[in-house]
N, C-alpha and C. Protein backbone atom coordinates (compact mmCIF):
# COMPACT_ATOMS: atom_id res chain seq x y z
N UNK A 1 44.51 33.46 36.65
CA UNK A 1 44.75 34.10 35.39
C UNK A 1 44.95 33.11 34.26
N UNK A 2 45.24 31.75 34.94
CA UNK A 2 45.69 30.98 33.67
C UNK A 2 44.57 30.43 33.23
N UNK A 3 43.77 31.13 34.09
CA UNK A 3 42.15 30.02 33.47
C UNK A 3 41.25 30.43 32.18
N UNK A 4 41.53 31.81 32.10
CA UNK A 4 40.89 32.78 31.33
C UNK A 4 41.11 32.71 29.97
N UNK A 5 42.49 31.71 29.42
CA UNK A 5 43.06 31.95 27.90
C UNK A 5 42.17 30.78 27.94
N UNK A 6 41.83 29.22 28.41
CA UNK A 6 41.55 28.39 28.52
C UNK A 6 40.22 28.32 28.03
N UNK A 7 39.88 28.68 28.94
CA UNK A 7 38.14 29.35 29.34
C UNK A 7 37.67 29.70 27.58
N UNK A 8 38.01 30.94 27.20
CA UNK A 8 38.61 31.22 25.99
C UNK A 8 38.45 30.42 24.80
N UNK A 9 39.77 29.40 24.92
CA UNK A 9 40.27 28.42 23.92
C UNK A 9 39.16 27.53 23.65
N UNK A 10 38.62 27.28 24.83
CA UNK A 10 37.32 25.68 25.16
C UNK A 10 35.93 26.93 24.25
N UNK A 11 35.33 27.91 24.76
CA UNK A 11 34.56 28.62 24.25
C UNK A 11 34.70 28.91 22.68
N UNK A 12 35.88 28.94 22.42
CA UNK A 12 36.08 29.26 21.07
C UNK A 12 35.56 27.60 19.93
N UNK A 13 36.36 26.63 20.81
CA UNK A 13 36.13 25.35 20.18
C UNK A 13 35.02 24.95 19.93
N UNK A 14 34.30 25.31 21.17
CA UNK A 14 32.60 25.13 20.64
C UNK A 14 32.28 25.66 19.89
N UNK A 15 32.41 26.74 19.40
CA UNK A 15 31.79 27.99 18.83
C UNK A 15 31.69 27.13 17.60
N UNK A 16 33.30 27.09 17.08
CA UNK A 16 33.58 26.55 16.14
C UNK A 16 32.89 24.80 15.72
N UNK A 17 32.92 24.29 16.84
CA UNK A 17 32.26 22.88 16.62
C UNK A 17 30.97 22.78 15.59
N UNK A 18 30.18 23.83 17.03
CA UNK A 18 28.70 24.13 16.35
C UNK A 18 28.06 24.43 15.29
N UNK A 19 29.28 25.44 14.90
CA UNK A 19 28.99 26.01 13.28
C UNK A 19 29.12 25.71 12.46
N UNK A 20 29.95 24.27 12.44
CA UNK A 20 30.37 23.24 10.98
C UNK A 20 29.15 22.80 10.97
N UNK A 21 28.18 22.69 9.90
CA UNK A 21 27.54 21.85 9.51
C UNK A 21 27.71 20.56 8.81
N UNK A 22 27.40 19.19 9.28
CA UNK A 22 28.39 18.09 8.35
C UNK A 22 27.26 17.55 7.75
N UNK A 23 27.41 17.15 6.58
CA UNK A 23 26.17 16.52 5.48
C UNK A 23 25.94 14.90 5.93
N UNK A 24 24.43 14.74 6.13
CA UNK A 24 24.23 13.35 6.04
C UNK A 24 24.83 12.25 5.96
N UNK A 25 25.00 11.49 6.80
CA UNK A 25 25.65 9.72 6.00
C UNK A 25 24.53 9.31 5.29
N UNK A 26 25.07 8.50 4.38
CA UNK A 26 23.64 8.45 3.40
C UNK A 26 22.39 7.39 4.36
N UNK A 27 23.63 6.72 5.45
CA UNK A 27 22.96 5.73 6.45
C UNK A 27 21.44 6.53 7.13
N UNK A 28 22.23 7.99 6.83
CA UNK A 28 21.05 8.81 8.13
C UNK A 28 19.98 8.68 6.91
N UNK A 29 19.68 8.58 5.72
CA UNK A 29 19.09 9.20 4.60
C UNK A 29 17.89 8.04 4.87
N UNK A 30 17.02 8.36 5.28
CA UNK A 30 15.81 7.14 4.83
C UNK A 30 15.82 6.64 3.19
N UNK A 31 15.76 5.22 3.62
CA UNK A 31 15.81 4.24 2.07
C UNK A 31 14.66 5.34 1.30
N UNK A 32 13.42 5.28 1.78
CA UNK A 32 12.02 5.71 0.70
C UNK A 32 12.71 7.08 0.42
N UNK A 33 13.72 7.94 1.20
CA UNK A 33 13.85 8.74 0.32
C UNK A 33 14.90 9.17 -0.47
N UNK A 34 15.63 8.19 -0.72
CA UNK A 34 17.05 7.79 -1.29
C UNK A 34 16.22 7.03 -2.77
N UNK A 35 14.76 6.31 -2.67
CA UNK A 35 14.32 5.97 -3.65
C UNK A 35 13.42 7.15 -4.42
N UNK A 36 12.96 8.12 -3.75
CA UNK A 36 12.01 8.35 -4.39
C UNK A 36 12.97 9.84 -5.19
N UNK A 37 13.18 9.58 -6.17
CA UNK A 37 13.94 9.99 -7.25
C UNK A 37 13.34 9.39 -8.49
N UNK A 38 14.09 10.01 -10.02
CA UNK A 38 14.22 9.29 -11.01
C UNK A 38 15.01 8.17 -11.20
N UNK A 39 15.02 7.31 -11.68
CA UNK A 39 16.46 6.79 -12.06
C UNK A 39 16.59 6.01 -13.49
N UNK A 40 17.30 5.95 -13.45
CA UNK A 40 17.68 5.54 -15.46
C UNK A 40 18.74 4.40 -15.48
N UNK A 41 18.37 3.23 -16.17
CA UNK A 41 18.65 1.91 -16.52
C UNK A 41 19.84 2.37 -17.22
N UNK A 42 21.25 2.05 -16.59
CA UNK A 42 22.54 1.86 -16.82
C UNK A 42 23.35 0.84 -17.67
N UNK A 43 22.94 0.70 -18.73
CA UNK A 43 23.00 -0.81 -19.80
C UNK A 43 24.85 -0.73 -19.75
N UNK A 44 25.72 0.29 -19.47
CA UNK A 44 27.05 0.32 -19.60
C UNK A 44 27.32 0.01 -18.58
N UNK A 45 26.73 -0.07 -17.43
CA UNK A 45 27.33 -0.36 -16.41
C UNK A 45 26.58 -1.88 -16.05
N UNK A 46 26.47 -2.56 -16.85
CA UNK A 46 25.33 -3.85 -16.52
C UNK A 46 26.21 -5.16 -16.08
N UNK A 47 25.11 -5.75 -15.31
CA UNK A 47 26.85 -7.13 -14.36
C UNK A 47 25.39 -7.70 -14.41
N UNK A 48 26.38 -9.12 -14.55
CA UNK A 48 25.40 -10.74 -14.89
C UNK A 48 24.57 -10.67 -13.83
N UNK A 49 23.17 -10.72 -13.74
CA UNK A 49 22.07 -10.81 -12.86
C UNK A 49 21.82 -9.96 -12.02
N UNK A 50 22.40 -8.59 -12.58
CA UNK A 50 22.48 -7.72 -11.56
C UNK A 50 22.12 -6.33 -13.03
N UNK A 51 20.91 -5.13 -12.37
CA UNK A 51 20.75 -4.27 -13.45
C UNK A 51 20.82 -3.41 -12.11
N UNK A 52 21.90 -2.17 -13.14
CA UNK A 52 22.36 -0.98 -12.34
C UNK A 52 21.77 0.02 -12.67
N UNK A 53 21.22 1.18 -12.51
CA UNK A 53 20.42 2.41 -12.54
C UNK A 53 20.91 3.77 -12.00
N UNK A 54 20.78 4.50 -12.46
CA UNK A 54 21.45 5.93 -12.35
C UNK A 54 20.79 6.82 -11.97
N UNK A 55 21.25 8.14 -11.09
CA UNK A 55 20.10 9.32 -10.98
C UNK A 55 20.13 10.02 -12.18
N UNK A 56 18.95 10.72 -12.43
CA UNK A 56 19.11 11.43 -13.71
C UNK A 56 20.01 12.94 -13.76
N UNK A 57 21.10 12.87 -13.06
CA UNK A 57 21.73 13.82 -12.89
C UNK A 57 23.25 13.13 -13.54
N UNK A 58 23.28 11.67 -13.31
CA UNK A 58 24.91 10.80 -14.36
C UNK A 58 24.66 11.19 -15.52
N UNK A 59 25.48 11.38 -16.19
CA UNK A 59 26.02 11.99 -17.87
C UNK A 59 25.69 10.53 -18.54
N UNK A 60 24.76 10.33 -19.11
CA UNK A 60 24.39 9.15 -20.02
C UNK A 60 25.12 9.62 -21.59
N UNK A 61 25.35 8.53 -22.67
CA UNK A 61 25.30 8.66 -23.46
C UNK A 61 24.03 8.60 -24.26
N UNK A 62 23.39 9.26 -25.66
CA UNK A 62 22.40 9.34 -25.70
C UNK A 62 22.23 7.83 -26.07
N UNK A 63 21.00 7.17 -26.22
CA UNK A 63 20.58 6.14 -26.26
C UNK A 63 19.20 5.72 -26.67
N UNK A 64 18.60 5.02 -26.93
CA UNK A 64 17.06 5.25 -27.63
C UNK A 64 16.80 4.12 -26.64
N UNK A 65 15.56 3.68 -25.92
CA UNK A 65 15.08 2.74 -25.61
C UNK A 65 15.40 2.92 -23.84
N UNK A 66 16.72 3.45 -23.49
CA UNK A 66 16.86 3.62 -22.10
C UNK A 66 15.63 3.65 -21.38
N UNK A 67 15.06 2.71 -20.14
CA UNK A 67 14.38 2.94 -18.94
C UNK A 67 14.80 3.92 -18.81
N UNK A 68 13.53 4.61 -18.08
CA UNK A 68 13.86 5.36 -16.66
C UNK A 68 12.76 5.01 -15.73
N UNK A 69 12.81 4.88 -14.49
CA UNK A 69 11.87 4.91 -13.61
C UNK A 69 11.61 6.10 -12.48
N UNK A 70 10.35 6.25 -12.26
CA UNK A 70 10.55 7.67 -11.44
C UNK A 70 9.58 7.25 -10.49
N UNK A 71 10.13 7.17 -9.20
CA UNK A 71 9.59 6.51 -7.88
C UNK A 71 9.10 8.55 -6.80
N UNK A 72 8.10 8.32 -6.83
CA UNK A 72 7.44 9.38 -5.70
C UNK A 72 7.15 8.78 -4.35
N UNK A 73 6.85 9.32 -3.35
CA UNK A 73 7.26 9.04 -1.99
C UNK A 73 5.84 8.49 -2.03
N UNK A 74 4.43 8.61 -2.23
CA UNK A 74 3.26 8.13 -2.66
C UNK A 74 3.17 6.60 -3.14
N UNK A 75 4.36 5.95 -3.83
CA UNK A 75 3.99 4.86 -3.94
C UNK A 75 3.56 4.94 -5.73
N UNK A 76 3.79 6.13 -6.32
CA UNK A 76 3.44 5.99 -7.56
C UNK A 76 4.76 5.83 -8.52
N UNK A 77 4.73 5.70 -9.55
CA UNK A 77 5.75 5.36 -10.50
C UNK A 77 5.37 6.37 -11.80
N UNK A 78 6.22 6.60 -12.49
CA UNK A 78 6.29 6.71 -14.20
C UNK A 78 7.44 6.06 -15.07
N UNK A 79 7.24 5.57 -16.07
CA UNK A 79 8.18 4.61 -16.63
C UNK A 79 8.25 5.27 -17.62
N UNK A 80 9.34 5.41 -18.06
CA UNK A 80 9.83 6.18 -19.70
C UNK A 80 10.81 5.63 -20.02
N UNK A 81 10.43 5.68 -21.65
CA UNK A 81 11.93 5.51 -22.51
C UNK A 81 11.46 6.66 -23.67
N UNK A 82 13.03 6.42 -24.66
CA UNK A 82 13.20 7.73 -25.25
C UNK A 82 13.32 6.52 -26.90
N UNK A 83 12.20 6.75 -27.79
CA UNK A 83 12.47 5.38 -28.79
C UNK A 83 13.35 6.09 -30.23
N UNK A 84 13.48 5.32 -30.40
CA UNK A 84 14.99 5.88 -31.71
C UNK A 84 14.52 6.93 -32.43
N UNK A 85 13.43 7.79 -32.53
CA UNK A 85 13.29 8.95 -33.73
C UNK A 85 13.42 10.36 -32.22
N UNK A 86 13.54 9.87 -31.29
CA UNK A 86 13.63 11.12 -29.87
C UNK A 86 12.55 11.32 -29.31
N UNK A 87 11.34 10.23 -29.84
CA UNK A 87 10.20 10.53 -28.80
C UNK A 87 10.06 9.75 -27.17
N UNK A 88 9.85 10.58 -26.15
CA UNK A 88 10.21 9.96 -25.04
C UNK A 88 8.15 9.59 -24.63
N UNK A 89 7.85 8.50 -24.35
CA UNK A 89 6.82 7.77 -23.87
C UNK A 89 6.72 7.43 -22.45
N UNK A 90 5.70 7.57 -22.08
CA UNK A 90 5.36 7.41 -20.50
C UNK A 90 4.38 6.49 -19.97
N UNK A 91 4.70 5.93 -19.00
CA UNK A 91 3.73 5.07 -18.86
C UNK A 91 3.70 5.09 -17.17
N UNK A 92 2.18 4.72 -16.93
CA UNK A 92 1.79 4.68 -15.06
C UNK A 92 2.17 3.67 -14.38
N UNK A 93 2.61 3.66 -13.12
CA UNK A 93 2.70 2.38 -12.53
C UNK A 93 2.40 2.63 -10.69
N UNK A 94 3.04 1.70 -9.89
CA UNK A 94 3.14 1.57 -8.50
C UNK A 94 4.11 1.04 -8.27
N UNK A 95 4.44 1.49 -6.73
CA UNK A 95 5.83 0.29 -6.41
C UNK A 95 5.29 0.14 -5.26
N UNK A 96 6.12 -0.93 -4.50
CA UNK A 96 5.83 -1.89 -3.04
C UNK A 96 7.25 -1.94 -2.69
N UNK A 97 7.54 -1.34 -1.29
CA UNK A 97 8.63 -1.88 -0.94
C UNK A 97 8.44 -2.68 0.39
N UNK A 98 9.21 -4.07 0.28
CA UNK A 98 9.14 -5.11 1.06
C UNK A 98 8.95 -4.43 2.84
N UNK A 99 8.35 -5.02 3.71
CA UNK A 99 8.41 -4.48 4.99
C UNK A 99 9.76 -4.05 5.50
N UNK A 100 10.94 -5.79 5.10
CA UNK A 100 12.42 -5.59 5.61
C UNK A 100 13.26 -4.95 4.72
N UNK A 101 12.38 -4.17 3.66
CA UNK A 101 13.17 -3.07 2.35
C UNK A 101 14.36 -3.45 1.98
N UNK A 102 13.50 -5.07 1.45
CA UNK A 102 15.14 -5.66 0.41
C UNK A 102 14.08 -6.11 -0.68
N UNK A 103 13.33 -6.29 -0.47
CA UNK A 103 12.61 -6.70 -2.23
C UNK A 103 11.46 -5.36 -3.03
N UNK A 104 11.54 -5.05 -3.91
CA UNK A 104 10.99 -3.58 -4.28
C UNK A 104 10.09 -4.19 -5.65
N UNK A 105 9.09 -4.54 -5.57
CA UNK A 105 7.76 -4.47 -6.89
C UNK A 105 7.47 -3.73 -7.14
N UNK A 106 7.31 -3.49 -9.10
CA UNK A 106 6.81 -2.59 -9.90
C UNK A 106 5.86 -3.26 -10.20
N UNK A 107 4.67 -2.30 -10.48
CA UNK A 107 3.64 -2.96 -11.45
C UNK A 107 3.37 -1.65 -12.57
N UNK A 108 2.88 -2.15 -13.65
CA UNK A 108 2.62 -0.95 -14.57
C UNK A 108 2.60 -1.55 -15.62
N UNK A 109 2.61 -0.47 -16.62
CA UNK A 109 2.34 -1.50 -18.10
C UNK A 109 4.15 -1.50 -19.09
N UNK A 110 3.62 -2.41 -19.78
CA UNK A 110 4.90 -2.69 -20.24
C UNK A 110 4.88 -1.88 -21.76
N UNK A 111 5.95 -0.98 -21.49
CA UNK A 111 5.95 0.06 -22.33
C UNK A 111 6.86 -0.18 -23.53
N UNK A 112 7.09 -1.67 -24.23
CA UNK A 112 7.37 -2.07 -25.19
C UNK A 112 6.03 -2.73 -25.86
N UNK A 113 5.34 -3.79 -25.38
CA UNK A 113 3.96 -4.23 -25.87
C UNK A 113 2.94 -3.75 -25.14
N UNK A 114 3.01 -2.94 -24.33
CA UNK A 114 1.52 -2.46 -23.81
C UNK A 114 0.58 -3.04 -22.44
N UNK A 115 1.00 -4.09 -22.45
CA UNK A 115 0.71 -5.29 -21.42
C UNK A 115 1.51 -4.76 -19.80
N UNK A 116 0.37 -5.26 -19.37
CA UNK A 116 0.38 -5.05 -17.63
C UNK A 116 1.48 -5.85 -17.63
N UNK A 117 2.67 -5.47 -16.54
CA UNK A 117 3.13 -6.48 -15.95
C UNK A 117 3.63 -6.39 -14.71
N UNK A 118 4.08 -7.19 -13.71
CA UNK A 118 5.21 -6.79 -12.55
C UNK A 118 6.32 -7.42 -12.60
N UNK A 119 7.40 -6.66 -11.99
CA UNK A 119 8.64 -6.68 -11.70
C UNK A 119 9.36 -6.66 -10.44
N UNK A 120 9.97 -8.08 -9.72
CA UNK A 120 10.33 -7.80 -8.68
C UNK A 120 11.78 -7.62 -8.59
N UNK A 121 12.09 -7.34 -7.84
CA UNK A 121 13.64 -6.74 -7.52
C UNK A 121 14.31 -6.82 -5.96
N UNK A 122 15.50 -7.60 -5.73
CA UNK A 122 16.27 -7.51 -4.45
C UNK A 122 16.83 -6.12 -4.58
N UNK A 123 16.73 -5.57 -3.39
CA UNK A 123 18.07 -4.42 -3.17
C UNK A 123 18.92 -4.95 -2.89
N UNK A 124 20.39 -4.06 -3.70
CA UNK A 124 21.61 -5.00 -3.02
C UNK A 124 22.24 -3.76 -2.53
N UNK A 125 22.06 -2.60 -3.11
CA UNK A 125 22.58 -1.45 -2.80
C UNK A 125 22.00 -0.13 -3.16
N UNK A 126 21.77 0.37 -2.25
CA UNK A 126 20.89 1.72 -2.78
C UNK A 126 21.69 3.14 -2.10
N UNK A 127 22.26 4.19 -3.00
CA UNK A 127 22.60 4.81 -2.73
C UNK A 127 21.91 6.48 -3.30
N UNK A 128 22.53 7.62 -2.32
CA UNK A 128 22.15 8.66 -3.52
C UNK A 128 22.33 8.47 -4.99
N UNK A 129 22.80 7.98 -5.82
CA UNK A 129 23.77 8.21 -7.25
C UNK A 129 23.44 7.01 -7.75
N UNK A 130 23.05 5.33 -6.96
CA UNK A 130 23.22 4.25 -7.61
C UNK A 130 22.00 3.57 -7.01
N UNK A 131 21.38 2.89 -7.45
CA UNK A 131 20.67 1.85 -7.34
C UNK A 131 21.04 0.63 -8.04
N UNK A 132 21.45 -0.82 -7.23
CA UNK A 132 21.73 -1.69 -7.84
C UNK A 132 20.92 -3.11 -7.56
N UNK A 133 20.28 -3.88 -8.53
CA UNK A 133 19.03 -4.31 -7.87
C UNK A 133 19.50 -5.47 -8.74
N UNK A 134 18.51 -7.34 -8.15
CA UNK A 134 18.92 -8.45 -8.87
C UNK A 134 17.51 -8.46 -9.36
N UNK A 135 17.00 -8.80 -10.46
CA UNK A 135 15.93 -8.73 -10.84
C UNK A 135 15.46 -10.38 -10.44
N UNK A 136 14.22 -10.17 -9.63
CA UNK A 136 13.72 -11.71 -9.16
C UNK A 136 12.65 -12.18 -10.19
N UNK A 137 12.09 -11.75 -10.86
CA UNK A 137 11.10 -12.19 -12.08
C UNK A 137 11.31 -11.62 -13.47
């Protein structure tokens, strides 16, 4: 008889185990898709040799000139800024991420003079919310 509250208690615990659903470690999150988001050049949050970037979901102040970069799982890019009268401009690009997904190349045009250029970048930290990268060129 004493087995039955038990029996019970253990059945119930599972029940309960099973039905919590627990959210991702961001560890479980594949990098390409932790990148392939927007993200927007963080000039307030900027540290010596190091440029920080935001999802486009952080509360920016408004700003004229702000990057944004918008990485698709394809390997394609769009580059925007927003220039001081509120017109926001777009421009095409690509990215490369390193085999050991610590160095990340842009190529595209440079959407201040017009000119092709690339951009390489260390990952130092990539999260849902943050991207924080050392710019290598």
């Amino acid at each position: 008889m004493k087995r039955i509250p038990l029996i019970f208690s253990l059945v119930g615990l599972l029940w309960v185990a099973g039905s919590c659903k627990q959210e991702p470690r961001i560890d479980d999150v594949p990098l390409l898709d932790r990148l392939a988001q927007e993200w927007k050049h963080s000039t307030e949050e900027a540290q010596p040799g190091r440029d920080v970037y935001r999802t486009a979901a952080f509360q920016f102040p408004n700003q004229a000139y702000r990057q944004t970069y918008r990485f698709t799982p394809d390997q394609r890019l769009t580059i925007s800024y927003q220039t001081a009268n509120g017109t926001v401009r777009y421009f095409p690009g690509t990215w490369v991420l390193s085999e050991d997904e610590q160095t990340l190349t842009i190529s595209g045009i440079n959407p201040v003079g017009l000119r092709p250029y690339v951009v390489r970048w260390r990952l130092i930290n990539l999260r849902s919310d943050l991207l924080l990268v050392e710019p290598l060129s």
